[in-house]
N, C-alpha and C. Protein backbone atom coordinates (compact mmCIF):
# COMPACT_ATOMS: atom_id res chain seq x y z
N UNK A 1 179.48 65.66 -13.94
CA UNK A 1 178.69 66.81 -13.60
C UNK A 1 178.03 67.39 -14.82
N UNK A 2 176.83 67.53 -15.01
CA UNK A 2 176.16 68.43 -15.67
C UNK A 2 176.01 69.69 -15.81
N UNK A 3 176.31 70.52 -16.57
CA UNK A 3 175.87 71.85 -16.16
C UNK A 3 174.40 72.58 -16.79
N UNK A 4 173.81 73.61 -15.44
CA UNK A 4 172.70 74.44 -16.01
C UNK A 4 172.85 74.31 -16.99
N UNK A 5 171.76 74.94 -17.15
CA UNK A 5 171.21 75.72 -18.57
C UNK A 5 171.58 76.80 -18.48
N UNK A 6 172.33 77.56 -20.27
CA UNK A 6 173.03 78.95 -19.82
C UNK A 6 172.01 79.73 -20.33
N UNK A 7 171.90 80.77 -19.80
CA UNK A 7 170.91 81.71 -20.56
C UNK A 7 171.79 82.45 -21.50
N UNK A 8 170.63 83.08 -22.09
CA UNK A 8 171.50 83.50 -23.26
C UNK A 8 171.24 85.42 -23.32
N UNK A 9 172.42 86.04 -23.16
CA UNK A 9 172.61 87.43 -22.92
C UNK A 9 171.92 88.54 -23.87
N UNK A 10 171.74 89.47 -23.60
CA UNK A 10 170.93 90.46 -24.59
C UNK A 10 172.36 91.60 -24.82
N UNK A 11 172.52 91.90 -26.08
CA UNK A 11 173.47 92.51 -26.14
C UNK A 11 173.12 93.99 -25.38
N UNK A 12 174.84 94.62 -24.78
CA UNK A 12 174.00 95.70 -23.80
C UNK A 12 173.48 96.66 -24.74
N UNK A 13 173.43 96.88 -26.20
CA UNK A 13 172.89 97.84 -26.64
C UNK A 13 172.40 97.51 -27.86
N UNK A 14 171.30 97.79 -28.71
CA UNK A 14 170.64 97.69 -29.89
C UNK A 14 171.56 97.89 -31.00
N UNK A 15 171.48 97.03 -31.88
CA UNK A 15 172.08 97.25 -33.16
C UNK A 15 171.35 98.41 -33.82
N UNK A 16 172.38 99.19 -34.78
CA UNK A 16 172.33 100.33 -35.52
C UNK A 16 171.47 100.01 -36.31
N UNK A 17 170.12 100.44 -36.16
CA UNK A 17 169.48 100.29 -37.87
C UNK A 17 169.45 101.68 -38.65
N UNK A 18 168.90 101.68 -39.50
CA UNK A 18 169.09 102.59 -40.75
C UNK A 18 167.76 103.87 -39.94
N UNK A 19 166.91 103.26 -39.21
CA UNK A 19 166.02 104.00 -38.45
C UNK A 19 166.45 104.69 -36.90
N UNK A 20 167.78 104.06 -36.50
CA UNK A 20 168.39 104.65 -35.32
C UNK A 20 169.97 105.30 -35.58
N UNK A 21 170.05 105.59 -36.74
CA UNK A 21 171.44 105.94 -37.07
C UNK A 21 171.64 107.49 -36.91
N UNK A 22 172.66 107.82 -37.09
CA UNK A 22 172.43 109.54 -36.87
C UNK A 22 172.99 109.91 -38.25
N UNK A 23 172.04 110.89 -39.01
CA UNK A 23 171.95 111.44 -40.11
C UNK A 23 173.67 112.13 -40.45
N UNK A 24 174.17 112.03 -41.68
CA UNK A 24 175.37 112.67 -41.73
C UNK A 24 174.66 113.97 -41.73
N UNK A 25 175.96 114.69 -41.35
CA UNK A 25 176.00 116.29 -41.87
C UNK A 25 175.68 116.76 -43.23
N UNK A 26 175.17 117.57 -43.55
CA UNK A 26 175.09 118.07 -44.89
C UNK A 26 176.60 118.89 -45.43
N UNK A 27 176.89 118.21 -46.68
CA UNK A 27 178.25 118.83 -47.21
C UNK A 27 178.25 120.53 -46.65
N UNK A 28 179.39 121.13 -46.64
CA UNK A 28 179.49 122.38 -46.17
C UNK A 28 179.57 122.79 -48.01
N UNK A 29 179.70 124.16 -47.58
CA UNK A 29 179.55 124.76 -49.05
C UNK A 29 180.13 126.01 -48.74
N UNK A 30 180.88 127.14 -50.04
CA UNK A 30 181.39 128.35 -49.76
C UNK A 30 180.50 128.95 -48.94
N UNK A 31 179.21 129.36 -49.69
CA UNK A 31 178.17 130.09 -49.20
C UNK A 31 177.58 129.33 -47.58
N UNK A 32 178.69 128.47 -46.92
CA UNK A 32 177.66 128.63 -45.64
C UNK A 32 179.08 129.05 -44.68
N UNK A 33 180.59 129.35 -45.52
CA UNK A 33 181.08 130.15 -44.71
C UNK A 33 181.74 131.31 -44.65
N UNK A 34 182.19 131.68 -43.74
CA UNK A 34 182.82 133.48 -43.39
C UNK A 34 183.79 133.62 -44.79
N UNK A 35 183.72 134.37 -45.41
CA UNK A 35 185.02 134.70 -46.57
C UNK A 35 186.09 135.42 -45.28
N UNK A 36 186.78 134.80 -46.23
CA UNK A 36 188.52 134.68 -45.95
C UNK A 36 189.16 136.00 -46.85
N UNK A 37 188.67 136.98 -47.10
CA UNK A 37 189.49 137.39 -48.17
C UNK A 37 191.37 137.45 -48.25
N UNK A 38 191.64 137.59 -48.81
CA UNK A 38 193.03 137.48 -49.33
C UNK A 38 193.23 139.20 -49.86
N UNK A 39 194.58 139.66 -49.04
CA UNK A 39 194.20 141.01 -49.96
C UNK A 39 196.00 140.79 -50.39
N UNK A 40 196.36 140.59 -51.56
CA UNK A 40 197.77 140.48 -51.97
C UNK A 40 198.73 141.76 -51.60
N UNK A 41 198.19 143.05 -51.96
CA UNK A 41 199.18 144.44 -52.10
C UNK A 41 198.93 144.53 -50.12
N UNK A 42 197.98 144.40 -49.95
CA UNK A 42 198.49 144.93 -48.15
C UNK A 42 199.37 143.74 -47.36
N UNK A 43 198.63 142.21 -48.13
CA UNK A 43 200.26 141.31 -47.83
C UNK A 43 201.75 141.78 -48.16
N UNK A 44 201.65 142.31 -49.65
CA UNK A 44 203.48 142.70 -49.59
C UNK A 44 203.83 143.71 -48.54
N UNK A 45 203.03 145.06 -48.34
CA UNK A 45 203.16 146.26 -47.79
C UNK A 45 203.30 145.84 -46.18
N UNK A 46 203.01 145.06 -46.00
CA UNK A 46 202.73 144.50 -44.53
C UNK A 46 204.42 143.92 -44.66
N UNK A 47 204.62 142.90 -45.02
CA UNK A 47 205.44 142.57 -45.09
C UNK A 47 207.17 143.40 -45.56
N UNK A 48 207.11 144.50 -46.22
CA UNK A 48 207.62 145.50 -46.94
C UNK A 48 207.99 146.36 -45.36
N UNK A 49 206.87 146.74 -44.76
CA UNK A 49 207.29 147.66 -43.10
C UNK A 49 207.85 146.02 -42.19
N UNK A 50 207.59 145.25 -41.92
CA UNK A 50 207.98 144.20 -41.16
C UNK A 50 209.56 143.81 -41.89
N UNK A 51 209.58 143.36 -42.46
CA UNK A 51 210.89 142.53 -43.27
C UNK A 51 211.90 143.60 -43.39
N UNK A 52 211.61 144.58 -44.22
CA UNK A 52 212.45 145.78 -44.96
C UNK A 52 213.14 145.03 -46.41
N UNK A 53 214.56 145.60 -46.49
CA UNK A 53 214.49 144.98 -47.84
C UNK A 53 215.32 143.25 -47.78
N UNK A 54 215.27 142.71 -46.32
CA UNK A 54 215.49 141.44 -46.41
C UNK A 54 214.33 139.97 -46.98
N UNK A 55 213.45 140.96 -46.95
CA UNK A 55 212.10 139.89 -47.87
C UNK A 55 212.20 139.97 -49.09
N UNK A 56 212.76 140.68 -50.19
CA UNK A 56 213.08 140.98 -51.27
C UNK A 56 213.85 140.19 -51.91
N UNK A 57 215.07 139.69 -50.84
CA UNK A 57 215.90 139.20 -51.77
C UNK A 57 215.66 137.60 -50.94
N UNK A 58 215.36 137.11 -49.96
CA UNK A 58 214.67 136.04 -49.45
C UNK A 58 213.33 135.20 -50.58
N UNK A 59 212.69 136.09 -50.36
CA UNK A 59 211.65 135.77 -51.55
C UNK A 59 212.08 135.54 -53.17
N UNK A 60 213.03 136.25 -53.20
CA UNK A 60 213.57 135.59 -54.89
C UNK A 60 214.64 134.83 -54.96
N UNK A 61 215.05 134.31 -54.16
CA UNK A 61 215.84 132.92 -53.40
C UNK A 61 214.66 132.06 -53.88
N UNK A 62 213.60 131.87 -52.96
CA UNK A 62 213.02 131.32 -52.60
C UNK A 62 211.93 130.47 -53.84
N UNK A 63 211.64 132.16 -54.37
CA UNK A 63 210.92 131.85 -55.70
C UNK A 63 211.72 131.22 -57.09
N UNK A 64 212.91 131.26 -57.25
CA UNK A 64 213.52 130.16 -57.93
C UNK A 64 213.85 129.33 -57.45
N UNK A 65 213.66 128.48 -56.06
CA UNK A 65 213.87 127.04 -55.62
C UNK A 65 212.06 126.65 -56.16
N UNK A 66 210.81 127.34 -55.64
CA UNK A 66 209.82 126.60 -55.70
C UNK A 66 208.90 127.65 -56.17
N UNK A 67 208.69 128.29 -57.77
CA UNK A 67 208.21 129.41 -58.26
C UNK A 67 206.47 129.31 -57.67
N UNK A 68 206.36 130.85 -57.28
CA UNK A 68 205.01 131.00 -56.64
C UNK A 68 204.39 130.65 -55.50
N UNK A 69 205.75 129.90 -54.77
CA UNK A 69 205.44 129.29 -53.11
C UNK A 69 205.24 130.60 -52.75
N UNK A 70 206.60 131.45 -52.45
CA UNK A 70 206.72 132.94 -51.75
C UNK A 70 205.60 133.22 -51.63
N UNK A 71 204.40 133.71 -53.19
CA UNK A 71 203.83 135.17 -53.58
C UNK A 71 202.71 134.08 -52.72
N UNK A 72 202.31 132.92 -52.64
CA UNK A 72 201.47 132.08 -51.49
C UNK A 72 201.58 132.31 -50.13
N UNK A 73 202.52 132.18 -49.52
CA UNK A 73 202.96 132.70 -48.59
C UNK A 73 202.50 134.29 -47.92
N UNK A 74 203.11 135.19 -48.68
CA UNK A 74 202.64 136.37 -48.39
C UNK A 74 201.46 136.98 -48.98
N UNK A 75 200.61 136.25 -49.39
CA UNK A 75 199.52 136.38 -49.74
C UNK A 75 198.56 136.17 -48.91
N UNK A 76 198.61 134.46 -48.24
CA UNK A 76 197.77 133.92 -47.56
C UNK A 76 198.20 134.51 -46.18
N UNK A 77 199.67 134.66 -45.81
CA UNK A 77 199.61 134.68 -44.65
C UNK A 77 199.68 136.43 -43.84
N UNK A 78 200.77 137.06 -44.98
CA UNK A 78 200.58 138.72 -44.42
C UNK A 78 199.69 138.80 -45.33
N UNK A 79 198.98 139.03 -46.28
CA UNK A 79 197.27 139.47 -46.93
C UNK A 79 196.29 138.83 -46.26
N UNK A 80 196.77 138.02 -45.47
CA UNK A 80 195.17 137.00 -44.89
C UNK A 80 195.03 137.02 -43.56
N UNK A 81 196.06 135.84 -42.87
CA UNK A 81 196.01 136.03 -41.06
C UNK A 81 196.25 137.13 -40.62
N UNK A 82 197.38 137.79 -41.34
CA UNK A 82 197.65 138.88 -40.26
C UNK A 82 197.21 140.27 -40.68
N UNK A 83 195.75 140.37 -41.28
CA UNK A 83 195.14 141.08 -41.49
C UNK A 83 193.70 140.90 -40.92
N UNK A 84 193.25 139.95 -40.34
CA UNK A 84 192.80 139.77 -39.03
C UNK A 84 192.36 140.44 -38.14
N UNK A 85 191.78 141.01 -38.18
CA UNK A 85 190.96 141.56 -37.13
C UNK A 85 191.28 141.15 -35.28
N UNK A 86 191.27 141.17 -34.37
CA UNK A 86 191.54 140.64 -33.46
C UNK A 86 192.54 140.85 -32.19
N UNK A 87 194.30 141.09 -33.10
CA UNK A 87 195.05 140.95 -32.66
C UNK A 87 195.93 141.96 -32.90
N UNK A 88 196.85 143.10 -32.57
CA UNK A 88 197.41 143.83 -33.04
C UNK A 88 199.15 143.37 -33.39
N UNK A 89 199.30 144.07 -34.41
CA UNK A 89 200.68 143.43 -35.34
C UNK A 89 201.70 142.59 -33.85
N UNK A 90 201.93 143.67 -33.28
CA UNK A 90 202.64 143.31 -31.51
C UNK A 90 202.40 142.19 -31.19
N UNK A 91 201.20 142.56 -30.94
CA UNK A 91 200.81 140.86 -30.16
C UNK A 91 201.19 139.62 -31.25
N UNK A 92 200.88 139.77 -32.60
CA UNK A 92 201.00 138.57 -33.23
C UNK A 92 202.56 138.52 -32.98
N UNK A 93 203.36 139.51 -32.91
CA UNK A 93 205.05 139.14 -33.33
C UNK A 93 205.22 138.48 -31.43
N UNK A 94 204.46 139.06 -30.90
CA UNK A 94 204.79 137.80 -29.52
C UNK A 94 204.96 136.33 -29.50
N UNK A 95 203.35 136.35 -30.38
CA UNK A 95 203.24 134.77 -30.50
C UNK A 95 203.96 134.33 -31.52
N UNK A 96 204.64 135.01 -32.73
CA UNK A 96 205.26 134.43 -33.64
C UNK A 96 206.88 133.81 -32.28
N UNK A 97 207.52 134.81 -31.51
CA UNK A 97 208.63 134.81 -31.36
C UNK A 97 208.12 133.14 -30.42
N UNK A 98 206.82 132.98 -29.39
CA UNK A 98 206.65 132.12 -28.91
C UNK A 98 206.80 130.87 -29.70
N UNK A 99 206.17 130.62 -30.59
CA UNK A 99 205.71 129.24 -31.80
C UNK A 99 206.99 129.01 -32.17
N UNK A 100 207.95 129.97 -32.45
CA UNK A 100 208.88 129.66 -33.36
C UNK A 100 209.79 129.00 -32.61
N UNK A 101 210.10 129.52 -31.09
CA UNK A 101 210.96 129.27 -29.78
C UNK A 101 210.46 127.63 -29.71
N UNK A 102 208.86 127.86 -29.86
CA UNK A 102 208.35 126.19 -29.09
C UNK A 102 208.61 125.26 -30.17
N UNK A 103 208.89 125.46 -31.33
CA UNK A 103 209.07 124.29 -31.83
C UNK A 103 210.35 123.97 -32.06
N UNK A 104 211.19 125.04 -32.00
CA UNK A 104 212.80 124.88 -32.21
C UNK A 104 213.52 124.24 -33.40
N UNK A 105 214.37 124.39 -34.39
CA UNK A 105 214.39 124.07 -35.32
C UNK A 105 214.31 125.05 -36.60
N UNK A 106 213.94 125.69 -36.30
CA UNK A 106 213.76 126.91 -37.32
C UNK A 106 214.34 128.51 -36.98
N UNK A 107 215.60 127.94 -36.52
CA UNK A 107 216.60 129.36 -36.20
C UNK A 107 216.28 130.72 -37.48
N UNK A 108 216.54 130.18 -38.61
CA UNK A 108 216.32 131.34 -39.55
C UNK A 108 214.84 132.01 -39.40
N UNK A 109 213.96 131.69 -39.41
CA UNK A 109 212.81 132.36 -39.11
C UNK A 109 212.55 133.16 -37.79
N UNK A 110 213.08 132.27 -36.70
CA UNK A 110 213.11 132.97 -35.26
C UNK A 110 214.10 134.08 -35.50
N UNK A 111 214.75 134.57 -36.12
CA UNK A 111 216.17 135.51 -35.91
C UNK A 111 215.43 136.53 -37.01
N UNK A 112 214.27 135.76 -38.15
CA UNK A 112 213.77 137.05 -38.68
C UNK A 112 212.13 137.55 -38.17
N UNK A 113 212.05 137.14 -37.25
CA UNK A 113 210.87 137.45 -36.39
C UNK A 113 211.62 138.13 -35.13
N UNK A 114 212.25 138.40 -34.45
CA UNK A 114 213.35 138.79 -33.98
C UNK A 114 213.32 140.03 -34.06
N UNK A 115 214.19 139.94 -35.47
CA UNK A 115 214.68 141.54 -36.26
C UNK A 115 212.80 142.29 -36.49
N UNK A 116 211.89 141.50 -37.06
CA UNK A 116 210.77 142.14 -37.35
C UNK A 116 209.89 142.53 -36.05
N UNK A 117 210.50 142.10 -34.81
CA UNK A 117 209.76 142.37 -33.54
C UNK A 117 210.86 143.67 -33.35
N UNK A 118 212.16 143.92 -33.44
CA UNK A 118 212.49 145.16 -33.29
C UNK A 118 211.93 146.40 -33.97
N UNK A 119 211.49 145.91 -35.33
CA UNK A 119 211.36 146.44 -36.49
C UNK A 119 209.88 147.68 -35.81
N UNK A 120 209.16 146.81 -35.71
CA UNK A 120 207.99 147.06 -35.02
C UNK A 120 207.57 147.54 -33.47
N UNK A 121 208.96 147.95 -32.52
CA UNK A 121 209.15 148.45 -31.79
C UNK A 121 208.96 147.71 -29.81
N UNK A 122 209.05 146.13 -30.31
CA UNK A 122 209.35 145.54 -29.29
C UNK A 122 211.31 145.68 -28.79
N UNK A 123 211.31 145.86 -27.66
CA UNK A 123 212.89 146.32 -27.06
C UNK A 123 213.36 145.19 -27.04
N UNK A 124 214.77 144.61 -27.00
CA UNK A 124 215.75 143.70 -26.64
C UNK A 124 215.01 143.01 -25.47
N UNK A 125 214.54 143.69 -24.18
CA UNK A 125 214.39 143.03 -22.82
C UNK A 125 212.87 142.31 -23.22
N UNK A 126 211.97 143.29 -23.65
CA UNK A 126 210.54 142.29 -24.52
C UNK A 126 210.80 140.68 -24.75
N UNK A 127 211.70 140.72 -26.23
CA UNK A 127 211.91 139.90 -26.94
C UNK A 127 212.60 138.75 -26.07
N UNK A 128 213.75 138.98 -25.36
CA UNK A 128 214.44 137.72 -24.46
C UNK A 128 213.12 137.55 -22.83
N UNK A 129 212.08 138.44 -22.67
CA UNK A 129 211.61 138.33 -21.76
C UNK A 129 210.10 136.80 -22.29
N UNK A 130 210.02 137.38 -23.25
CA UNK A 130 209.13 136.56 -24.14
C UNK A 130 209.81 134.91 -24.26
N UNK A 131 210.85 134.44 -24.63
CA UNK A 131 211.82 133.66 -24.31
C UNK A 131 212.11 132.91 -23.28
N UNK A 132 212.10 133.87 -21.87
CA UNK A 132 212.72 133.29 -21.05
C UNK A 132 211.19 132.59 -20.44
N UNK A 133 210.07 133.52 -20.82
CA UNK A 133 209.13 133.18 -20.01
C UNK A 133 208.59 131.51 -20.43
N UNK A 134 209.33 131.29 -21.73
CA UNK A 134 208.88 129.96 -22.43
C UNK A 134 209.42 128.60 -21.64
N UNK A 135 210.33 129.06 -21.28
CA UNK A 135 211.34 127.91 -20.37
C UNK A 135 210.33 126.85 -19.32
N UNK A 136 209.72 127.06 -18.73
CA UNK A 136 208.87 125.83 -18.17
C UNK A 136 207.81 125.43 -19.01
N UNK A 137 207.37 126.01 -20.24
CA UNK A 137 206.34 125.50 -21.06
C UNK A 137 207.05 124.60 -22.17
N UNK A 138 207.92 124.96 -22.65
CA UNK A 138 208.72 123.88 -23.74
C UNK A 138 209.92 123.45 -23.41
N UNK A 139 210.66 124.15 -22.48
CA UNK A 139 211.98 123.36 -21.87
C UNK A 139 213.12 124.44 -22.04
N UNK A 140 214.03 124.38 -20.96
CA UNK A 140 215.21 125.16 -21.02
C UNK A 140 215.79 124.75 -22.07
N UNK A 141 216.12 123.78 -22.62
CA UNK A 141 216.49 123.48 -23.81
C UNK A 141 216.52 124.29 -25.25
N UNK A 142 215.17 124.59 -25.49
CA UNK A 142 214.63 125.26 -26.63
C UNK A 142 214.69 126.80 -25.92
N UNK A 143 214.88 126.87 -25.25
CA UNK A 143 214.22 128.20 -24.26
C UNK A 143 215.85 129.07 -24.43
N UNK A 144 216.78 128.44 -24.09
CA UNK A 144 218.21 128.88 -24.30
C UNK A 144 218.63 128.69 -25.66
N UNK A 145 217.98 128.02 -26.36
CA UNK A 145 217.76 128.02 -28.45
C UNK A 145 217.52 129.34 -28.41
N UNK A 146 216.38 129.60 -28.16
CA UNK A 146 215.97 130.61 -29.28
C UNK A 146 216.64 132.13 -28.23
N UNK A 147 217.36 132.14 -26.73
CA UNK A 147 217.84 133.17 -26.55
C UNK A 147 219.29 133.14 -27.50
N UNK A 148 219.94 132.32 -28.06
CA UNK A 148 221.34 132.27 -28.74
C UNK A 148 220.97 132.92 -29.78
N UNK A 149 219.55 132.52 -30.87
CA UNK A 149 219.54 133.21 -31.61
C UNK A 149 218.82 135.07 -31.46
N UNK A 150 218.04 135.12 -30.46
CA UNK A 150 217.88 136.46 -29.76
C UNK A 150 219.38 137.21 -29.82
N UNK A 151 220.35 136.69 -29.13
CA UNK A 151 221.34 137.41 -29.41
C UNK A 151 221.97 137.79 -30.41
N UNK A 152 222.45 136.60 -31.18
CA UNK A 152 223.28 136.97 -32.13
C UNK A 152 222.25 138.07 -33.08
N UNK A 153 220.79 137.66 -33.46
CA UNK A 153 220.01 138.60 -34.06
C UNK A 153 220.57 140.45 -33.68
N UNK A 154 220.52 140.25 -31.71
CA UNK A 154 220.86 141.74 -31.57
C UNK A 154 222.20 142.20 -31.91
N UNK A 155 222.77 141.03 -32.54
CA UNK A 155 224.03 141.53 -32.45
C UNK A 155 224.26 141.88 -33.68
N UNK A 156 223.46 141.65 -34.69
CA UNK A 156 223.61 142.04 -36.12
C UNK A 156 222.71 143.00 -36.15
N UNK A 157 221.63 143.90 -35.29
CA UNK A 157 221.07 144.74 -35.71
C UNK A 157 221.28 145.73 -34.73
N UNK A 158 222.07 147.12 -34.97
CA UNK A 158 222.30 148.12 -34.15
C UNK A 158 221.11 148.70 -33.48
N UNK A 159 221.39 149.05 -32.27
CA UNK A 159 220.15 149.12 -31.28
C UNK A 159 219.38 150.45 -32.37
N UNK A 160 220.08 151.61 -33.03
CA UNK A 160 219.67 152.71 -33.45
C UNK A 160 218.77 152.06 -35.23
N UNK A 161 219.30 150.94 -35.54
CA UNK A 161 217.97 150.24 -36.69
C UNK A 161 216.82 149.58 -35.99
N UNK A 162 216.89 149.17 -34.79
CA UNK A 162 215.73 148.14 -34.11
C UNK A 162 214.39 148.79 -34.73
N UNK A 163 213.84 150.29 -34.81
CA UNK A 163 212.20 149.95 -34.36
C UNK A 163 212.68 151.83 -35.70
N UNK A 164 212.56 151.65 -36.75
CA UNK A 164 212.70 153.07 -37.86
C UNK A 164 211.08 153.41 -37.75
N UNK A 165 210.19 152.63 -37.16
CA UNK A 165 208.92 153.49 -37.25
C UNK A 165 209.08 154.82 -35.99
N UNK A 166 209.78 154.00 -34.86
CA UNK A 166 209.80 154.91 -34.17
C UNK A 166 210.66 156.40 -34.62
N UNK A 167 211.50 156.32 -35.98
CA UNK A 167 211.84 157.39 -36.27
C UNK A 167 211.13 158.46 -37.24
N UNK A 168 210.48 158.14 -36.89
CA UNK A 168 209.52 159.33 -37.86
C UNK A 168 209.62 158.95 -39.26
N UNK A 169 208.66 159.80 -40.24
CA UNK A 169 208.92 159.26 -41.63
C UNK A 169 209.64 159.03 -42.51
N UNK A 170 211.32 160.15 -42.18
CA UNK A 170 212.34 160.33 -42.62
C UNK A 170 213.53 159.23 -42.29
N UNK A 171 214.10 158.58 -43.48
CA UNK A 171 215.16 157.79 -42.45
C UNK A 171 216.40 158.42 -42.02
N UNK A 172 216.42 159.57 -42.41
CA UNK A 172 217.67 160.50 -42.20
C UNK A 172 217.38 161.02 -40.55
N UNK A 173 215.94 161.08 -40.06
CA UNK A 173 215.93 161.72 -38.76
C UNK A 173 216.35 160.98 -37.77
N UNK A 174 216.91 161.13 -36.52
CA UNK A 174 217.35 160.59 -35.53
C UNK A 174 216.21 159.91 -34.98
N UNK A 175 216.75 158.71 -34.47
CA UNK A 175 216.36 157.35 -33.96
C UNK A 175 216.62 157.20 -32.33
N UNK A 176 215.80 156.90 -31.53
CA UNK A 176 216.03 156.97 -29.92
C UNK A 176 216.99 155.31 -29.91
N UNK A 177 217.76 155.83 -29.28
CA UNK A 177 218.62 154.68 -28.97
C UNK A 177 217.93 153.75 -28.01
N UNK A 178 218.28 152.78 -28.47
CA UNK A 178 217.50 151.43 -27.27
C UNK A 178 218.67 151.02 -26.32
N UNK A 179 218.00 150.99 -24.88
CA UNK A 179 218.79 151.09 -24.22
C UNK A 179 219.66 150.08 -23.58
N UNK A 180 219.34 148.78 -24.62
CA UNK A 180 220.10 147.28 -23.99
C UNK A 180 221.28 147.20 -25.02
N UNK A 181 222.26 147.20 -24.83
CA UNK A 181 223.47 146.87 -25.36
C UNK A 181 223.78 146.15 -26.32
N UNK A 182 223.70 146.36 -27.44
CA UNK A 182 224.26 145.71 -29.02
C UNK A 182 225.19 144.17 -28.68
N UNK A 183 225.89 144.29 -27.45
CA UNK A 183 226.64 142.53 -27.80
C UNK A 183 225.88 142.26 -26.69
N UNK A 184 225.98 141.01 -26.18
CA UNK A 184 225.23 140.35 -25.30
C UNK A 184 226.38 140.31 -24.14
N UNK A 185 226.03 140.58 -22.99
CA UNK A 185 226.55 140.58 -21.60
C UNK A 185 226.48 139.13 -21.36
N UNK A 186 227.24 138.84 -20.08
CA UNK A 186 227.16 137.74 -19.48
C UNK A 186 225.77 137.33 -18.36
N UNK A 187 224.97 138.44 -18.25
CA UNK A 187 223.96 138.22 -18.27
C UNK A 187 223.12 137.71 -19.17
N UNK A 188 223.26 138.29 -20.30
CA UNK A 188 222.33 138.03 -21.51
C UNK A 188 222.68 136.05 -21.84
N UNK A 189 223.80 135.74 -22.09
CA UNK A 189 224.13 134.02 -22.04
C UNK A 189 223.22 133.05 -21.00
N UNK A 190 223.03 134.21 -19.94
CA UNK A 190 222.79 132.79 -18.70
C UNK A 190 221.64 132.13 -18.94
């Protein structure tokens, strides 16, 4: 048997020439974007009402394992993101308590985002409500993580330290008691 003659196919699309190519982008440059400023003293001060004096001695831990990581840290991130326009301190400590829950693994940070969401006048029921609501987005798994450390957090911070802004400027003046219970109930476990 012989076979036809094969024809011969046209590729389905034109080769790239130097006349059909698409031009790169032009390098970006400072001047074509938004400044970022960095403001260092409202990073510590930010951090100074959020932390209290557990950033103090965290940060000089920290800064003799890896000198000048810290003052990076609270530079870029309380002098920079969370000076931000956009979002109010609250809302960011939502999403901090969320991120920290969703990735799991980072108990020490979740327990001081925690204390800094009391600090800042989110309640016990907020903070585990924020938590519980995570449970079909990242898993009961992580979801009952970060309520263990929710607790024990409340359990090291007396309901009458949770939120000292709410006590007026004085730390000597009385503090409204928060009204969820310092150890965790058998509710609070489930």
């Amino acid at each position: 048997m012989t076979s036809p003659t094969t024809a011969t196919v046209a590729p389905a699309t034109a080769p790239v020439t130097p006349a059909t190519a698409v031009p790169a982008p032009a390098p970006m440059t400072p001047a074509d974007l938004t400044p970022a400023p960095l403001d260092r003293e409202a990073g510590y001060a930010l951090l100074a009402d959020l932390a209290g004096p557990v950033a103090a001695a965290t940060l000089g831990g920290l800064d003799g394992l890896a000198p000048g990581f810290p003052d990076w840290i609270v530079t870029s991130l309380f002098g920079g993101t969370y000076q931000r326009p956009g979002l109010a301190l609250r809302d960011r400590q939502v999403a901090n308590l969320a991120a920290l829950t969703a990735l799991g693994g980072v108990e020490p940070q979740l327990a001081d985002h925690v204390r800094n969401s009391l600090r800042i006048g989110l309640t016990r029921e907020e903070i585990t409500e924020v938590i519980v609501h995570l449970a079909p987005y990242v898993g009961v798994p992580k979801a009952l993580a970060g309520l263990r450390v929710a607790s024990a957090t409340f359990a090291e911070v007396p309901p009458t330290e949770a939120s000292p802004a709410a006590a007026g400027p004085t730390p000597a003046s009385p503090t409204p008691a928060d009204p969820t219970p310092a150890s965790p109930t058998e509710e609070d476990r489930a």
